[in-house]
N, C-alpha and C. Protein backbone atom coordinates (compact mmCIF):
# COMPACT_ATOMS: atom_id res chain seq x y z
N UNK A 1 0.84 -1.18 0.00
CA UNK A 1 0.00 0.00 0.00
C UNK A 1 0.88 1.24 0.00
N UNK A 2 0.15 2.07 -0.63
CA UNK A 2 1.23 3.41 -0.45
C UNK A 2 1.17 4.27 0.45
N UNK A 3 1.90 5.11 0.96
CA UNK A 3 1.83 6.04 2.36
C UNK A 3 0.91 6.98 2.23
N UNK A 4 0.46 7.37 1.15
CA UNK A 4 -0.77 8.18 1.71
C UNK A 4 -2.07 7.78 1.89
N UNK A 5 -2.22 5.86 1.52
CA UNK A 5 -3.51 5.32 1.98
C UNK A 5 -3.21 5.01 3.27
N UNK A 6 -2.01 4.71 3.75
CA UNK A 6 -2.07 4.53 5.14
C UNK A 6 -2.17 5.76 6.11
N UNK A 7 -2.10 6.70 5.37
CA UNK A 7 -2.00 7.96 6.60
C UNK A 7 -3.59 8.46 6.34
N UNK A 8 -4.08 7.96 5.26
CA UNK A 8 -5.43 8.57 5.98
C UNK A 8 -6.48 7.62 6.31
N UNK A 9 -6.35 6.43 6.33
CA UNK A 9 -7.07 5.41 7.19
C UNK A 9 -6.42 5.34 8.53
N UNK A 10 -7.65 5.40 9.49
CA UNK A 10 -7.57 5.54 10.82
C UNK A 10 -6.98 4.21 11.39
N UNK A 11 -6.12 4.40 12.51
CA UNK A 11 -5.80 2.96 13.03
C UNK A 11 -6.56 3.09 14.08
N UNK A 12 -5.99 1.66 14.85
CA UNK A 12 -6.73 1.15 16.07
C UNK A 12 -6.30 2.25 17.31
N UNK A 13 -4.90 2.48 17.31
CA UNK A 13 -4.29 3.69 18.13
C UNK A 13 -5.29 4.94 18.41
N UNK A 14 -5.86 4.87 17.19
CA UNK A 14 -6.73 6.92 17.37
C UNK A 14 -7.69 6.43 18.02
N UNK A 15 -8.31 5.31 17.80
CA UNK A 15 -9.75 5.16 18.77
C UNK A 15 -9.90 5.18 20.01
N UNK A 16 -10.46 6.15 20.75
CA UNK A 16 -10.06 6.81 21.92
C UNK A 16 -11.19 5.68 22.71
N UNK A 17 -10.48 5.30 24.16
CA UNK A 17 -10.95 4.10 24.91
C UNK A 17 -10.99 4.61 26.27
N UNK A 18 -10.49 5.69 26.40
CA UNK A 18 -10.50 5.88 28.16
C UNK A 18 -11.91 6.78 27.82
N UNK A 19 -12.52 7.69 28.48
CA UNK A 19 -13.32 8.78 28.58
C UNK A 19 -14.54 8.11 28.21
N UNK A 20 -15.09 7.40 27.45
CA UNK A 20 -15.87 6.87 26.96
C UNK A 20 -17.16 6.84 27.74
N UNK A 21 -17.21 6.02 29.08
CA UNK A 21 -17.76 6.07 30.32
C UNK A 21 -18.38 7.26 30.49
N UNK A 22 -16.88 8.08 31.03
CA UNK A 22 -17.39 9.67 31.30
C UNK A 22 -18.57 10.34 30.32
N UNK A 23 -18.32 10.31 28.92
CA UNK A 23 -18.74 10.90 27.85
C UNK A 23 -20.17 10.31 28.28
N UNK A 24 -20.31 9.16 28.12
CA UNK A 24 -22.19 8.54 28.61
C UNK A 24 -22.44 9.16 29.75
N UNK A 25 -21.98 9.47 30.98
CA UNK A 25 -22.36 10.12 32.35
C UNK A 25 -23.04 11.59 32.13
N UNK A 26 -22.09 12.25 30.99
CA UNK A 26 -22.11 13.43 30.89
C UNK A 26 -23.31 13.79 30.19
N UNK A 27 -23.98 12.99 29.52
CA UNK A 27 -25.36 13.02 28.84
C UNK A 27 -26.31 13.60 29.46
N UNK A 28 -27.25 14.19 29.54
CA UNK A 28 -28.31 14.90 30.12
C UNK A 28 -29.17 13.47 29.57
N UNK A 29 -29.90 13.41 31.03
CA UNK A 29 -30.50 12.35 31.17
C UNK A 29 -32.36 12.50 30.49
N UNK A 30 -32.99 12.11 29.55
CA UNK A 30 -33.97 12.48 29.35
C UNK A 30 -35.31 12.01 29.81
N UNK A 31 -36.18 12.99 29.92
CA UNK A 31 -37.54 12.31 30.74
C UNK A 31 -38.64 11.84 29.53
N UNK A 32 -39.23 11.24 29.67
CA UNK A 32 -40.22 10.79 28.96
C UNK A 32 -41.64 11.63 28.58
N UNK A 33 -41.61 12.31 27.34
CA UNK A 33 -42.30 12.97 27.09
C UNK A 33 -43.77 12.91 27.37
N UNK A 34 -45.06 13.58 27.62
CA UNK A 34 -46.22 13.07 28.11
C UNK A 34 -47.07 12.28 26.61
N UNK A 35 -46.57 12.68 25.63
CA UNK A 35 -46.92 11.70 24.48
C UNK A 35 -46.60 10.35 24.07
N UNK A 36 -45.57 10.38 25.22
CA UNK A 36 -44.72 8.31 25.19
C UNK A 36 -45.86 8.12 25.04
N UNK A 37 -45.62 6.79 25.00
CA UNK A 37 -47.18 5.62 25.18
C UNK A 37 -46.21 4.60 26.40
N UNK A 38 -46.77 4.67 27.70
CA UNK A 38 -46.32 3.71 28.30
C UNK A 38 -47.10 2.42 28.37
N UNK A 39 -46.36 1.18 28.97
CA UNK A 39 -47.05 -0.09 29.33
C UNK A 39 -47.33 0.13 30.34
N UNK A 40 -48.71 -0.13 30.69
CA UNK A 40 -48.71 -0.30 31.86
C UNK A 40 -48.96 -2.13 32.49
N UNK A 41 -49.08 -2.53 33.95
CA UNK A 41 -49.48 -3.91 34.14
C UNK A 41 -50.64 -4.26 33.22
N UNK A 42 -51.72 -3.71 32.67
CA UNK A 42 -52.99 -4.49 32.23
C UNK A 42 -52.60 -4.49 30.58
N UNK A 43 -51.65 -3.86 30.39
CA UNK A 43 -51.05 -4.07 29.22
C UNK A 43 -50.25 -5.73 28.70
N UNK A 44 -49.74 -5.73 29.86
CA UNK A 44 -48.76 -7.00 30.21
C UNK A 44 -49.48 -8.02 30.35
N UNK A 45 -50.92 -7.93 31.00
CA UNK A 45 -52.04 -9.00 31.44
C UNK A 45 -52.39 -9.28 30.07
N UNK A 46 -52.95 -8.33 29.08
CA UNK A 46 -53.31 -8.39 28.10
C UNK A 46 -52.30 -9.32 27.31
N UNK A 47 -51.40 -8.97 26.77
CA UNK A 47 -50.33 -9.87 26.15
C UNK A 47 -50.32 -11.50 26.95
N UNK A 48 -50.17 -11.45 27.77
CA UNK A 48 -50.36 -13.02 29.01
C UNK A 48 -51.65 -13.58 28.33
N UNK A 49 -52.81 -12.85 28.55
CA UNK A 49 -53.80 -13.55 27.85
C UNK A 49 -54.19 -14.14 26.98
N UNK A 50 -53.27 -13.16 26.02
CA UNK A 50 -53.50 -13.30 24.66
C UNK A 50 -52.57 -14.20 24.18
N UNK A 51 -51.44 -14.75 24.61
CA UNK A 51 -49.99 -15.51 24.37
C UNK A 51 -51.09 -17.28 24.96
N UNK A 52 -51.74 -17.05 25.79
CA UNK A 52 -52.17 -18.14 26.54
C UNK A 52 -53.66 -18.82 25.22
N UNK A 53 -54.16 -17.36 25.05
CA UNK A 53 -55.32 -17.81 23.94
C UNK A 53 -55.00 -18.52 22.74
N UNK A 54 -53.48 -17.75 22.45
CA UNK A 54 -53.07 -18.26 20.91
C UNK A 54 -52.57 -20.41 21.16
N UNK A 55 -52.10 -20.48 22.54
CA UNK A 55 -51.31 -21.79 22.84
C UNK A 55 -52.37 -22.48 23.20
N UNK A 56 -53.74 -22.36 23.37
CA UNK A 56 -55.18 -23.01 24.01
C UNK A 56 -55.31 -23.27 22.36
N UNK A 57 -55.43 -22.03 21.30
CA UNK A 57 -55.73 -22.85 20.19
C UNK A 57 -55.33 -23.49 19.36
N UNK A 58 -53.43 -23.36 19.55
CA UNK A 58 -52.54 -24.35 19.13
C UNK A 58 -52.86 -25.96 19.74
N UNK A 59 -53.49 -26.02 20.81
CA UNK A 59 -53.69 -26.95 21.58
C UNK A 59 -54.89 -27.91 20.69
N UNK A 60 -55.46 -26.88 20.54
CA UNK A 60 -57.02 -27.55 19.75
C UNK A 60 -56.99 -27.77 18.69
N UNK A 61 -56.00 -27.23 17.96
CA UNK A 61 -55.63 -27.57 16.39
C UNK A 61 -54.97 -28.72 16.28
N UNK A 62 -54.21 -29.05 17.61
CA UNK A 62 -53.18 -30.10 17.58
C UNK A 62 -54.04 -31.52 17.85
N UNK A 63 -55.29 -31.50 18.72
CA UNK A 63 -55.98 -32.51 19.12
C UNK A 63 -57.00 -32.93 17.96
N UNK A 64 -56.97 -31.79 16.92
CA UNK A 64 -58.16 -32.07 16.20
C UNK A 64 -57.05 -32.67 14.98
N UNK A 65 -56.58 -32.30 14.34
CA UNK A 65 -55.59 -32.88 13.56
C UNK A 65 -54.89 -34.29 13.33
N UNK A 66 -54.62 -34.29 14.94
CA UNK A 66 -53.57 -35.40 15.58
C UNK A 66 -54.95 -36.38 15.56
N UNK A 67 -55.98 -36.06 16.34
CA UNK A 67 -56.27 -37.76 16.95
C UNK A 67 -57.84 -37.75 16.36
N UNK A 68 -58.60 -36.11 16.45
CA UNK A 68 -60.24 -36.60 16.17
C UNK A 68 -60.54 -36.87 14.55
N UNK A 69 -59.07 -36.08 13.59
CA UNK A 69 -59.78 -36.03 12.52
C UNK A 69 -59.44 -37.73 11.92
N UNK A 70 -58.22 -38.20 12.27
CA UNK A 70 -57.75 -39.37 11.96
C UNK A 70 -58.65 -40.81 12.12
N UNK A 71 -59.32 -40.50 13.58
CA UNK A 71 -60.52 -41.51 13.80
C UNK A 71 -61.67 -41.46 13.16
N UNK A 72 -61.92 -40.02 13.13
CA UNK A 72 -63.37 -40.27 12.34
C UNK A 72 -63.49 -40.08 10.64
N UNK A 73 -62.10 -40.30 9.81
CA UNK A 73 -61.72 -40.75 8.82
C UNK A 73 -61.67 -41.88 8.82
N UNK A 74 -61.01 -42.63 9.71
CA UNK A 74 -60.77 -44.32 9.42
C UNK A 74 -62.60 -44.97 10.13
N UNK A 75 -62.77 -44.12 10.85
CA UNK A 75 -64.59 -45.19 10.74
C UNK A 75 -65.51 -44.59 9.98
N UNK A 76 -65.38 -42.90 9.18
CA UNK A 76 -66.17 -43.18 7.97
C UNK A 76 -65.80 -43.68 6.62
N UNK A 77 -64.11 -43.90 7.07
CA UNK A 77 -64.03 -44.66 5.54
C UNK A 77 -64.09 -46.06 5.72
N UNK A 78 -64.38 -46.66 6.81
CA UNK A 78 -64.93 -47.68 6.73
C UNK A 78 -66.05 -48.18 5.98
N UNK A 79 -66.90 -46.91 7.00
CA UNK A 79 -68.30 -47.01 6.82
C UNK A 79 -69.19 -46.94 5.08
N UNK A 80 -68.01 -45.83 5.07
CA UNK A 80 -68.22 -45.75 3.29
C UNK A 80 -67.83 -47.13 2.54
N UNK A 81 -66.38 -47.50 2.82
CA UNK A 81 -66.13 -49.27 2.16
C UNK A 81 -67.01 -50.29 2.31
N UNK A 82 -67.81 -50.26 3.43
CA UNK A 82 -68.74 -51.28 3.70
C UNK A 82 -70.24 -51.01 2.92
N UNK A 83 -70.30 -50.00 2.58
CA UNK A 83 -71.50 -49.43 1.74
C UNK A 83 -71.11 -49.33 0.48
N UNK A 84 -69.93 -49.00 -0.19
CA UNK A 84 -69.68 -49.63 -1.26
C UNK A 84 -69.11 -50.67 -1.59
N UNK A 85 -68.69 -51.69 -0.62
CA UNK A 85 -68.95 -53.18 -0.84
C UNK A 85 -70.35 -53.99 -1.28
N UNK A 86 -71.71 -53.19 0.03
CA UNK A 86 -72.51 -53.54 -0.45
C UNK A 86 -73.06 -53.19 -1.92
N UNK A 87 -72.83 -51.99 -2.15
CA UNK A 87 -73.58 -51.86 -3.57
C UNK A 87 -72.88 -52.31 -4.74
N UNK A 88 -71.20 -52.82 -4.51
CA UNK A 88 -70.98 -53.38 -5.33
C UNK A 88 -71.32 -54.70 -5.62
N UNK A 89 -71.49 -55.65 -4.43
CA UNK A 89 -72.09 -57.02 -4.09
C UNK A 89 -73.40 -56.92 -4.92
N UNK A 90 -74.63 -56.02 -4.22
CA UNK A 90 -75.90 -56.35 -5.17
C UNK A 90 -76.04 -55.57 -6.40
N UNK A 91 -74.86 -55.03 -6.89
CA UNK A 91 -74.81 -54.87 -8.55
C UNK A 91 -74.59 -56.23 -9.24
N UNK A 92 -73.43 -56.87 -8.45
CA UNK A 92 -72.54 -58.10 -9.24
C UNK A 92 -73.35 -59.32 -9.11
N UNK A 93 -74.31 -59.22 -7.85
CA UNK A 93 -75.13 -60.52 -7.95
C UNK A 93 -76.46 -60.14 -6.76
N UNK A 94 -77.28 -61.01 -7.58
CA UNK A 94 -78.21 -60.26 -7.12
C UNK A 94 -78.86 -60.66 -5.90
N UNK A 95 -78.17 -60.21 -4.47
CA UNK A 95 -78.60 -60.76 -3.59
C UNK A 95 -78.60 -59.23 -2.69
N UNK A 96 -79.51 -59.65 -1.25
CA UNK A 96 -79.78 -58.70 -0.63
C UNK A 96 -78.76 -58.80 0.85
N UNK A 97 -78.48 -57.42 0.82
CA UNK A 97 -78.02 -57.41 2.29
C UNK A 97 -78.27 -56.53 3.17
N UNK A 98 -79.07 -57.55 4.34
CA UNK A 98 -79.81 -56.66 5.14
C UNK A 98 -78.73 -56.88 6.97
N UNK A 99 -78.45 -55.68 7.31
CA UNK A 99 -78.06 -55.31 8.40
C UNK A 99 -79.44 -55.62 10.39
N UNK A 100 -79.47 -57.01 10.51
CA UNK A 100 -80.48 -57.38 11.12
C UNK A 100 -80.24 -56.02 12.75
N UNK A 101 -78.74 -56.43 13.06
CA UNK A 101 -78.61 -55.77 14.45
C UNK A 101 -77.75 -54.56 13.80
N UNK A 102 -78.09 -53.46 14.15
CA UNK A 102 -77.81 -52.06 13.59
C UNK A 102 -76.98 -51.69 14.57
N UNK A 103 -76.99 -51.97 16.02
CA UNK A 103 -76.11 -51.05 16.95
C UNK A 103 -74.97 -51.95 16.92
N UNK A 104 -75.08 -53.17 16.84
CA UNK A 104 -73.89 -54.62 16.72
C UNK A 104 -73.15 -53.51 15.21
N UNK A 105 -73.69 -53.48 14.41
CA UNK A 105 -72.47 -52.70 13.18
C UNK A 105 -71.95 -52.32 13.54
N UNK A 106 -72.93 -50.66 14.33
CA UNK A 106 -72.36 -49.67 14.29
C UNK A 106 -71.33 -49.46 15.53
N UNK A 107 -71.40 -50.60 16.81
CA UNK A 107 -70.14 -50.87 17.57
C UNK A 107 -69.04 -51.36 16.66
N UNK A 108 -69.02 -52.68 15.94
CA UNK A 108 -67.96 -52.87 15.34
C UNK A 108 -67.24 -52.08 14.44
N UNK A 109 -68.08 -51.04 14.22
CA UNK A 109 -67.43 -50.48 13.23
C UNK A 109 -66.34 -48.90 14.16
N UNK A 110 -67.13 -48.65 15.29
CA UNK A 110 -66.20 -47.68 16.15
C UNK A 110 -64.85 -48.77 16.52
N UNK A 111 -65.44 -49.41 16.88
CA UNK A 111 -64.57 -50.53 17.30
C UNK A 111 -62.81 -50.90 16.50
N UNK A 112 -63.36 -51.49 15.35
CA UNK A 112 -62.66 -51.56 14.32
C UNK A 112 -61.21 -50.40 14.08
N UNK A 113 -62.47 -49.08 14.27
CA UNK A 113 -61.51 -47.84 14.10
C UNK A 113 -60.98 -47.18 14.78
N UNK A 114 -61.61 -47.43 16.37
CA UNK A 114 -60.07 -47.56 17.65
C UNK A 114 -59.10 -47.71 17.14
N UNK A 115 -59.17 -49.58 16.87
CA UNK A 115 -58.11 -50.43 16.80
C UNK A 115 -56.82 -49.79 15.85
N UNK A 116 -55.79 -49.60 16.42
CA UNK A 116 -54.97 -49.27 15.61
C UNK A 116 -53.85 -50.46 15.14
């Protein structure tokens, strides 16, 4: 490099390190104008509430997703397979199928879709 890029880039030497402190002390300390907007506590409650509302409905998104929508997919797609079993059965031949005990199904079929 040549000597007059080094003489006018600043080194580490000029950067002044003592006073520094002082220089912040010496600041006139400022008050808070009556137009701030302060927080106050019901401000803080508010945010708490609202941090708690958003994680209650993360909660409910997570239960409905995770476990109610999964079950009551696998026992209405049961329910649907077993109804288009039947209508494919009495298309292909012509016989009838009649469901004698209705609550006996409709247990096996919750049943079924517990079962994992």
């Amino acid at each position: 490099m040549s000597d007059s890029m080094m003489s006018s880039d600043p080194s580490i030497s000029d950067i002044p390190t003592q006073g520094s402190e002082d220089d912040v002390d010496s600041l006139p300390e400022s008050e808070p104008d009556s137009d701030d907007v302060t927080i106050s506590d019901s401000d803080y409650d508010d945010s708490d509430a609202e941090r708690q509302w958003k994680e209650s409905l993360e909660q409910l998104e997570l239960l409905l997703s995770m476990v109610l929508v999964p079950y009551a997919g696998k026992y209405f797609g049961r329910k649907f397979a077993f109804w288009g079993w039947k209508r494919y059965m009495e298309w292909m031949y012509p016989v009838d199928i009649l469901i004698t005990n209705k609550a006996a199904f409709e247990g096996a079929g919750i049943v079924g879709a517990a079962s994992l």
